[in-house]
N, C-alpha and C. Protein backbone atom coordinates (compact mmCIF):
# COMPACT_ATOMS: atom_id res chain seq x y z
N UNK A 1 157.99 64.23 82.79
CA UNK A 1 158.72 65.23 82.05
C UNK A 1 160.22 65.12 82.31
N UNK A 2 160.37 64.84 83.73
CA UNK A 2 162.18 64.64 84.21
C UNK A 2 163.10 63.68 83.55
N UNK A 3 162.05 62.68 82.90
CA UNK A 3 162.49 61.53 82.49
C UNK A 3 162.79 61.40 80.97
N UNK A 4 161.75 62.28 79.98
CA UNK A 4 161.63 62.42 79.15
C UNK A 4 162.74 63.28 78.39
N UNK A 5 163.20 63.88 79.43
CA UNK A 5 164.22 65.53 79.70
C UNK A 5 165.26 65.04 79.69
N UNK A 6 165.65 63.48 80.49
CA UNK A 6 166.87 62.92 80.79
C UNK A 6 167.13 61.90 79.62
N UNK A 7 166.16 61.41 79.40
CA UNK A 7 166.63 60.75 77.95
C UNK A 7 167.34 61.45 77.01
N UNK A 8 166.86 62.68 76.50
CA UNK A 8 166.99 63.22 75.68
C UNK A 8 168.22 64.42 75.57
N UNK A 9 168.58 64.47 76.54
CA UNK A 9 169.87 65.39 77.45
C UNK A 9 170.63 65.57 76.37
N UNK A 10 171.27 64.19 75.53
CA UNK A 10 172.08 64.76 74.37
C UNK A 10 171.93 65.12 73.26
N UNK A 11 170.39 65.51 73.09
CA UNK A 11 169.75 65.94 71.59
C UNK A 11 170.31 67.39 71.68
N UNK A 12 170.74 68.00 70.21
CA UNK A 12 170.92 69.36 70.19
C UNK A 12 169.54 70.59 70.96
N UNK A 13 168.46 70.24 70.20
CA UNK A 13 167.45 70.93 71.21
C UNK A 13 167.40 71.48 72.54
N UNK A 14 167.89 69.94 73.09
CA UNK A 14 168.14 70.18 75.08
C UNK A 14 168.86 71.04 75.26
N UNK A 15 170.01 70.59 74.33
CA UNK A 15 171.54 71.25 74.78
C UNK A 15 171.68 72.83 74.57
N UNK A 16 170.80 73.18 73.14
CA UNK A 16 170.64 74.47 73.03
C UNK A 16 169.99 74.96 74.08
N UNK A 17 168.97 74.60 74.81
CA UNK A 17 168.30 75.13 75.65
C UNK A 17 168.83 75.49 77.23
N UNK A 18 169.59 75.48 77.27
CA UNK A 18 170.74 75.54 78.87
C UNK A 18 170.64 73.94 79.65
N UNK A 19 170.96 72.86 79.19
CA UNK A 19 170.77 71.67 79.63
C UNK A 19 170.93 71.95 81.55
N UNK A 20 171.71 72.40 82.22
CA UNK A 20 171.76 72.44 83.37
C UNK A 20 170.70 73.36 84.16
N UNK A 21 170.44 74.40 83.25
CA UNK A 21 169.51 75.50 84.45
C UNK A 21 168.51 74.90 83.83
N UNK A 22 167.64 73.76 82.75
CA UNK A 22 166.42 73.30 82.53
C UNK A 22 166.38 72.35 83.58
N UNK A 23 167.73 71.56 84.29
CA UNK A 23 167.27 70.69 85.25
C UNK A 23 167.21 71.07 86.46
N UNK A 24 167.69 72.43 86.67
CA UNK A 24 167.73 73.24 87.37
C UNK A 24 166.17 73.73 88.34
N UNK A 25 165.61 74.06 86.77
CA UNK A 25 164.22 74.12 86.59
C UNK A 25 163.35 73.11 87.02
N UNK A 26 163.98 72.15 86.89
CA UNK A 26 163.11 70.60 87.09
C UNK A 26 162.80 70.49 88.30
N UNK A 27 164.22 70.42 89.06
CA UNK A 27 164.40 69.68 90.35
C UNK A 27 163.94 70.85 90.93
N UNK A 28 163.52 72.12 91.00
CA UNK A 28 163.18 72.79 91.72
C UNK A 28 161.70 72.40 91.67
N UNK A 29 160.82 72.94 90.81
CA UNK A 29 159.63 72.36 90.55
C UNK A 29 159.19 70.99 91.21
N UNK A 30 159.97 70.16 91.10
CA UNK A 30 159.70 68.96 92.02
C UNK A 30 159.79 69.40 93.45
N UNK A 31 160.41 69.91 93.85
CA UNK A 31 160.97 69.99 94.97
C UNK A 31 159.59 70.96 95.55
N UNK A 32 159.14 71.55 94.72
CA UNK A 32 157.87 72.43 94.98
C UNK A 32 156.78 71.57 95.57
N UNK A 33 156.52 70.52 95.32
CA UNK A 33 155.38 69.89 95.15
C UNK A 33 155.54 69.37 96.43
N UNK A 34 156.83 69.16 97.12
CA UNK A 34 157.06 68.80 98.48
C UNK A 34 155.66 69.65 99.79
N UNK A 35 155.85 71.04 99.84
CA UNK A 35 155.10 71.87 99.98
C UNK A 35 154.01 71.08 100.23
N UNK A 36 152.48 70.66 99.63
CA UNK A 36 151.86 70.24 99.84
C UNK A 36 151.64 69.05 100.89
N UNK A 37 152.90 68.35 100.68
CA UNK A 37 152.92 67.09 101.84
C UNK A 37 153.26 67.77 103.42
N UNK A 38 154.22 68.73 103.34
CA UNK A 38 154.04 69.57 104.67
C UNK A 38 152.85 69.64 104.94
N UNK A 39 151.67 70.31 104.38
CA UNK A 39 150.58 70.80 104.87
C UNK A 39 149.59 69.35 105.42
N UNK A 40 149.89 68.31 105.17
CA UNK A 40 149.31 67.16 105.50
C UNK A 40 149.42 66.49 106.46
N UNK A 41 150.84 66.14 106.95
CA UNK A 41 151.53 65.98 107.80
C UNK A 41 151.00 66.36 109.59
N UNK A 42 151.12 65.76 110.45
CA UNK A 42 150.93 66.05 111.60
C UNK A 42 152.02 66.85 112.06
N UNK A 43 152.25 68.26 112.42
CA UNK A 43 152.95 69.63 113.14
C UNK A 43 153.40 68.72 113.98
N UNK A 44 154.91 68.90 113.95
CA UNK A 44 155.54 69.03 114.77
C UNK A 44 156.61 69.73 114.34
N UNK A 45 157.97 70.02 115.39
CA UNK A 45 159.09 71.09 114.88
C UNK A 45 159.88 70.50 113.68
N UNK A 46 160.31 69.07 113.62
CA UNK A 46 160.83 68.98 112.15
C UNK A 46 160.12 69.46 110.72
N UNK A 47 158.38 68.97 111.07
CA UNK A 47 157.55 68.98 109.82
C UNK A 47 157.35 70.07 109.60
N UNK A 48 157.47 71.52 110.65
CA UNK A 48 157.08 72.75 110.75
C UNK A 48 158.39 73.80 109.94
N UNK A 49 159.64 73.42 110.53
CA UNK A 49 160.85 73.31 110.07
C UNK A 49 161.11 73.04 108.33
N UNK A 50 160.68 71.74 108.15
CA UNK A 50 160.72 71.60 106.53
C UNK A 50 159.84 72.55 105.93
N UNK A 51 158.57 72.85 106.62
CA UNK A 51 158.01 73.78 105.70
C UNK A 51 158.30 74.73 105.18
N UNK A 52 159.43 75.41 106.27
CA UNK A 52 159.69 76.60 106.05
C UNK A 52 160.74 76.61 104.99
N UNK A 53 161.28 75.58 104.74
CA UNK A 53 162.43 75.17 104.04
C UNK A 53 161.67 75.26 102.79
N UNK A 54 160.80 74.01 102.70
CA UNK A 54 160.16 73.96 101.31
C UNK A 54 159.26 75.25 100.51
N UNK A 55 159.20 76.01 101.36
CA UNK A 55 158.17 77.81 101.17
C UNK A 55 159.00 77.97 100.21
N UNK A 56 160.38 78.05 100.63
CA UNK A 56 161.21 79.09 99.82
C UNK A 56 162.47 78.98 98.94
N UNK A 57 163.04 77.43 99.16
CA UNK A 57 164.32 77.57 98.56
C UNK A 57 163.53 76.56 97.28
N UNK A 58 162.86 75.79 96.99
CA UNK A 58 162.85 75.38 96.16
C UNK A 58 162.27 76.10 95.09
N UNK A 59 161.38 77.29 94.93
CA UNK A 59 161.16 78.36 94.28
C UNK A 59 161.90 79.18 94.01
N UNK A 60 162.82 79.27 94.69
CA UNK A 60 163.88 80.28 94.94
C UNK A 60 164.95 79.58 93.62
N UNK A 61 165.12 78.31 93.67
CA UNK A 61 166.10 77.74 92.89
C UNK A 61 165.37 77.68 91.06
N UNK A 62 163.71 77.41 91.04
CA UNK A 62 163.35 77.59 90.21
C UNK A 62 163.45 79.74 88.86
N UNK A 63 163.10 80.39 89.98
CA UNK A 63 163.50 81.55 89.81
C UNK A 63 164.85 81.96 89.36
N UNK A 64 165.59 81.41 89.99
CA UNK A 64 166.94 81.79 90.09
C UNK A 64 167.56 81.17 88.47
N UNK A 65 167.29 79.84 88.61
CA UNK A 65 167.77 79.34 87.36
C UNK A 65 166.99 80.15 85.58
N UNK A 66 165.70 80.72 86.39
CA UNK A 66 164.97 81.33 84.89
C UNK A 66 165.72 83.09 84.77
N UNK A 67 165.79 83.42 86.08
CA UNK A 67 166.87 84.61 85.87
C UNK A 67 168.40 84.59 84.99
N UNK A 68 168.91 83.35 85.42
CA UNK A 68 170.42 83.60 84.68
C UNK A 68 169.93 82.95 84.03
N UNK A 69 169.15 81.97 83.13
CA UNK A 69 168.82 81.88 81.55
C UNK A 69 168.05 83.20 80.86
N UNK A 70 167.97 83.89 81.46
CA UNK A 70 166.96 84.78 81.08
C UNK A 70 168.17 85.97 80.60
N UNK A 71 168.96 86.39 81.49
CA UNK A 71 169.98 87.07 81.49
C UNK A 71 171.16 86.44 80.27
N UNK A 72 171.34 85.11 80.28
CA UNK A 72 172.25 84.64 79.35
C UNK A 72 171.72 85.12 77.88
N UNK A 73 170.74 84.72 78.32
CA UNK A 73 170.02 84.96 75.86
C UNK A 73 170.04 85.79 75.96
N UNK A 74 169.55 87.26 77.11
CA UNK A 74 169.38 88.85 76.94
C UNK A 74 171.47 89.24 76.36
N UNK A 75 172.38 88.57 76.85
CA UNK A 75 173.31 89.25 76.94
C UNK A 75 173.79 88.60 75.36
N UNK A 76 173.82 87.36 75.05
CA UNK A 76 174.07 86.86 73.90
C UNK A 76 173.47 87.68 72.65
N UNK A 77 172.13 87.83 72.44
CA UNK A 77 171.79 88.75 71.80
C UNK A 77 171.68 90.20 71.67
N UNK A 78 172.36 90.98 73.07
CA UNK A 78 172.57 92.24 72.65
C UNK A 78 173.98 92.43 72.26
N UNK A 79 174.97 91.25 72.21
CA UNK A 79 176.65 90.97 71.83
C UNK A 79 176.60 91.12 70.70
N UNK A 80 175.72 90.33 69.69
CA UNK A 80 175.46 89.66 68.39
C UNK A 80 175.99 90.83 67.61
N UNK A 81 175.79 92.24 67.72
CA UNK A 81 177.17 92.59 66.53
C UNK A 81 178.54 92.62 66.92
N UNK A 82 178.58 92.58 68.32
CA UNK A 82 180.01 92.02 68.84
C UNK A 82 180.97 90.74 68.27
N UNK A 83 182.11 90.75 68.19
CA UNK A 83 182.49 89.54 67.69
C UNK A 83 183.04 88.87 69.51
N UNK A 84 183.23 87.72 69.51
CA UNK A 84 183.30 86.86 70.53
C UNK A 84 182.02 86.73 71.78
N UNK A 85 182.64 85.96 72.27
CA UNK A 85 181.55 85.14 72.97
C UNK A 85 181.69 85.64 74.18
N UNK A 86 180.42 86.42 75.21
CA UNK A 86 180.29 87.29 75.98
C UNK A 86 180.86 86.55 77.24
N UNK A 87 181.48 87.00 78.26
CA UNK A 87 182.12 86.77 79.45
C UNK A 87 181.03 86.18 80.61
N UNK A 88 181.74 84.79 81.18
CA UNK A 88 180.61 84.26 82.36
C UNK A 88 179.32 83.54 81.66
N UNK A 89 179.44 82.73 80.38
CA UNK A 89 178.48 82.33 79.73
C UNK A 89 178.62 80.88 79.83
N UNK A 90 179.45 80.24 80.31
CA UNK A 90 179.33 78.67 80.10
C UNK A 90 178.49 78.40 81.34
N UNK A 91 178.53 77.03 81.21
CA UNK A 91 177.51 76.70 82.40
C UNK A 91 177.84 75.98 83.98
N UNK A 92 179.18 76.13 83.34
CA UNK A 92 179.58 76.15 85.22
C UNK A 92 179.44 77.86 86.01
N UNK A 93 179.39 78.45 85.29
CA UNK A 93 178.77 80.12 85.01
C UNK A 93 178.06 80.06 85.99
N UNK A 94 177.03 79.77 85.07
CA UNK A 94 175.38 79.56 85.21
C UNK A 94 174.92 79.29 86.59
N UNK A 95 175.81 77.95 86.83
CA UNK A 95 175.40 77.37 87.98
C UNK A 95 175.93 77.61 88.67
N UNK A 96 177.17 78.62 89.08
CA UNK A 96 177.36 79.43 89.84
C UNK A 96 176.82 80.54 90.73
N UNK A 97 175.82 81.35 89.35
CA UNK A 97 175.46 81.87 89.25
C UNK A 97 173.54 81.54 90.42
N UNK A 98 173.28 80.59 89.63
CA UNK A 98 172.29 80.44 89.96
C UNK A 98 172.85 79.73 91.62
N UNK A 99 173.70 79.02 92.11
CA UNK A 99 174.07 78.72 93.50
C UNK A 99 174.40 79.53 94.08
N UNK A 100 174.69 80.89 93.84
CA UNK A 100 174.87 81.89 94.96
C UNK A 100 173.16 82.54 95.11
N UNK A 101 172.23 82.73 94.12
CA UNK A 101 171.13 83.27 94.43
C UNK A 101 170.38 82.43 95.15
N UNK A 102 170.37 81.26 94.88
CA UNK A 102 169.47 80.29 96.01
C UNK A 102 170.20 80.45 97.26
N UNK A 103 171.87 80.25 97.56
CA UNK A 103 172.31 80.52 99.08
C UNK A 103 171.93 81.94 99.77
N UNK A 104 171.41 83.03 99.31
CA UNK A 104 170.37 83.97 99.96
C UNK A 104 169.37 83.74 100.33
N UNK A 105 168.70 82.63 99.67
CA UNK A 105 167.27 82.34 100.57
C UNK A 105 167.94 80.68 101.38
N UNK A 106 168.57 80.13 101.23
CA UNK A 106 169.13 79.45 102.36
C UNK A 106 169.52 80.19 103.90
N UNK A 107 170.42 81.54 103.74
CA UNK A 107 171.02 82.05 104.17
C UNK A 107 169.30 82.66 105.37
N UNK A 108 168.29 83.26 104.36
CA UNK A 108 167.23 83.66 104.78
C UNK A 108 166.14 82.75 106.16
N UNK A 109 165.96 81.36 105.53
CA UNK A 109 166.10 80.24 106.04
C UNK A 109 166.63 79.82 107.08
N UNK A 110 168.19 79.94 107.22
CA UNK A 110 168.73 79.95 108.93
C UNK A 110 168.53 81.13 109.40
N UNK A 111 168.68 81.95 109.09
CA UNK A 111 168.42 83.63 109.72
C UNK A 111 166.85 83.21 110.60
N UNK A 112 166.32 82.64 109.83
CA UNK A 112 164.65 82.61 109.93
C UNK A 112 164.46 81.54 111.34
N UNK A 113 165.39 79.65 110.98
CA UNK A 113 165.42 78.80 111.92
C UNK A 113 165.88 79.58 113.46
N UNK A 114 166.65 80.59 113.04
CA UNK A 114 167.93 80.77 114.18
C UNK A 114 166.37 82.19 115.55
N UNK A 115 166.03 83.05 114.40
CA UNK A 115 165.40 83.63 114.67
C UNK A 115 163.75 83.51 115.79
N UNK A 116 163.28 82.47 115.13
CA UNK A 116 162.04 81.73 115.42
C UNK A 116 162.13 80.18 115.43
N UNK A 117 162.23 79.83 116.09
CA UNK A 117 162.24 78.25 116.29
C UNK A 117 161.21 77.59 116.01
N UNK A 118 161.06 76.24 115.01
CA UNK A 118 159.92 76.11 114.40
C UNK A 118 159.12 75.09 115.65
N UNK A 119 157.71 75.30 115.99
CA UNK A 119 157.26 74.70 117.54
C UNK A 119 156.07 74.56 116.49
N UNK A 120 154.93 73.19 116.96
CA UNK A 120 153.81 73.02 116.48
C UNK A 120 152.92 73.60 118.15
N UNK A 121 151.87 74.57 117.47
CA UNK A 121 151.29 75.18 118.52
C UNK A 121 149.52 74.81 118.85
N UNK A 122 148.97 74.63 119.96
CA UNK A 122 147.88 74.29 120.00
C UNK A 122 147.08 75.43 119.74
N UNK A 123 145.64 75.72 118.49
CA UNK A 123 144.95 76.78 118.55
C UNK A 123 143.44 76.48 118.82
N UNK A 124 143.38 77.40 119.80
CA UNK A 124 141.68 77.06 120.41
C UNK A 124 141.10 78.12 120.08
N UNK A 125 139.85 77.52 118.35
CA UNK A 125 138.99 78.54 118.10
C UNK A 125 137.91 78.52 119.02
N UNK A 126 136.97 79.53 119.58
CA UNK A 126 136.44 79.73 120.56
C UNK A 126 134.67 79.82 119.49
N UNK A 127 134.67 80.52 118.32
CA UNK A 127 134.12 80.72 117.40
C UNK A 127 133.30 79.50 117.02
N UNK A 128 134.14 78.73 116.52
CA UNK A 128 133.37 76.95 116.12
C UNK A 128 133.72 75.74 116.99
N UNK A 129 134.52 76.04 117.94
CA UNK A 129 135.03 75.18 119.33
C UNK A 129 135.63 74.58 118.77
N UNK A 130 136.77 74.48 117.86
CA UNK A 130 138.03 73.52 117.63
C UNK A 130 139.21 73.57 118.25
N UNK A 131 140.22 72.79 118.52
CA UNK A 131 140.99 72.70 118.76
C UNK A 131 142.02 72.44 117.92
N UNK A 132 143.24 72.86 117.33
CA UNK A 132 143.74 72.60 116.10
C UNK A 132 145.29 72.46 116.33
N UNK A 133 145.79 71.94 115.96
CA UNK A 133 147.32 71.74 116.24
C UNK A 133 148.39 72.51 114.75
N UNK A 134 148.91 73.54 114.69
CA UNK A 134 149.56 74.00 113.58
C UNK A 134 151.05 74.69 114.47
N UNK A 135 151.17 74.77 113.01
CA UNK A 135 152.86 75.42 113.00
C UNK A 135 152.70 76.72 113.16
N UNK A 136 153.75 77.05 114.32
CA UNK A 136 153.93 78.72 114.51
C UNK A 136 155.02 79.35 113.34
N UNK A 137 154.30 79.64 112.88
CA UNK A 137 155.61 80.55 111.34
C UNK A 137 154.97 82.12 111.24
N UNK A 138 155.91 82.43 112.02
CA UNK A 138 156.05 83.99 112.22
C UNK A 138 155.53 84.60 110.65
N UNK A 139 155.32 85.64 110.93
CA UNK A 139 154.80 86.30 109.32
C UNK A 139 155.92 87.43 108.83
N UNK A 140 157.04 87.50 109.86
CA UNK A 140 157.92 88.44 109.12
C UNK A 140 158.84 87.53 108.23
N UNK A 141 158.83 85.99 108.94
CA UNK A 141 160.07 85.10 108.19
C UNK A 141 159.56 84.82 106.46
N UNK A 142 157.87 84.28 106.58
CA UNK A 142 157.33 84.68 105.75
C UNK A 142 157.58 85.52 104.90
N UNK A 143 157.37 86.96 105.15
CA UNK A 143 157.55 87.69 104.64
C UNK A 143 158.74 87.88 103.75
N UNK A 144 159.91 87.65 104.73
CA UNK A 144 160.91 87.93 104.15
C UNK A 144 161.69 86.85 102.85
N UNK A 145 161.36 85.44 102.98
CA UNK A 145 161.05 84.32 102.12
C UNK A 145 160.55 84.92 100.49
N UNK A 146 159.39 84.94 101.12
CA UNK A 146 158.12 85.13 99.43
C UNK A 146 158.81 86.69 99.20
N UNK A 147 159.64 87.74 99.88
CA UNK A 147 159.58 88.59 99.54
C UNK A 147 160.65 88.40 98.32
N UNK A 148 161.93 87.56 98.76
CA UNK A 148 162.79 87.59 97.73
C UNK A 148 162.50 87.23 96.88
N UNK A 149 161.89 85.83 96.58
CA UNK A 149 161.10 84.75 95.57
C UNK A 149 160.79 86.22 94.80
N UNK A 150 160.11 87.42 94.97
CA UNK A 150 159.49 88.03 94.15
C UNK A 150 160.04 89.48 93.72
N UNK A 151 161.52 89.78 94.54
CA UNK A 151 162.10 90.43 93.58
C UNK A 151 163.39 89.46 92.73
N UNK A 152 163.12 87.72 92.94
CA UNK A 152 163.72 87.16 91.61
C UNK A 152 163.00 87.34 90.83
N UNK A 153 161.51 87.01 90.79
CA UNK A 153 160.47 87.36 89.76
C UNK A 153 160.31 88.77 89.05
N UNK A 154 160.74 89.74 89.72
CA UNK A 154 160.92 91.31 89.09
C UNK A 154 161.74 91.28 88.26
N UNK A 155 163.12 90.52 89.14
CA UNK A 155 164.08 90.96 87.89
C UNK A 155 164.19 89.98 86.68
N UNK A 156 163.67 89.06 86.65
CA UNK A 156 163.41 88.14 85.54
C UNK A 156 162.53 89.57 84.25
């Protein structure tokens, strides 16, 4: 699809469509899929570390970019008996726009590294006798991660 997206970058279609927050869209989505390879991976503090990274900012950037497109057409079309072209609409705007909402869950992210240090921890179920090696990820950092992800999703 990234490729198909990049060919086509200078067709009017694309361009109507916010060419930057659709790749916006892209590279986040990719960046999503990272996620899964964490969970595969043998724990240790870098791999435990990226996870926490990959939880949240690359959703965060997907969100973010569907908010200020979402917000751009809402404001364009409630202008439309207005004459001129509504304020903060181009797309260095945009991506302004959308780079300060992802640096809150960056910001969340070191708060989170600085807070809890990412350690791969040994867990001994006693239940089925395993021994398991995982990442310690606190559930408030958690929390506080997926919490934003989902008041971007509200306000979308």
């Amino acid at each position: 699809a990234c490729l198909v997206f990049f060919k086509h970058r200078t067709t009017a279609l694309v361009m109507a469509s916010s060419r930057e927050l659709s790749f916006c869209i892209l590279l986040g989505s990719l960046l999503c899929y990272l996620l899964v390879f964490t969970f595969v991976v043998e724990p240790t503090a870098a791999s435990c570390g990226f996870r926490r990274f990959v939880l949240g900012v690359p959703l965060s950037l997907c969100l973010s970019a569907l908010l200020v497109k979402t917000n751009r057409i809402s404001r364009v079309f409630n202008r439309a008996a207005r004459v001129g072209r509504p304020p903060y609409i181009s797309p260095e705007w945009q991506l302004l726009f959308v780079s300060m909402l992802v640096m809150v869950q960056v910001l969340i992210f070191i708060v989170w590294m600085l807070v809890e240090t990412p350690e791969a921890k040994v867990d001994v179920s006693t239940a089925n006798q395993k021994v398991q090696l995982l990442c310690a990820d606190g559930k408030i950092g958690v929390g506080f991660t997926l919490g934003y992800n989902m008041i971007l999703v509200l306000l979308c």
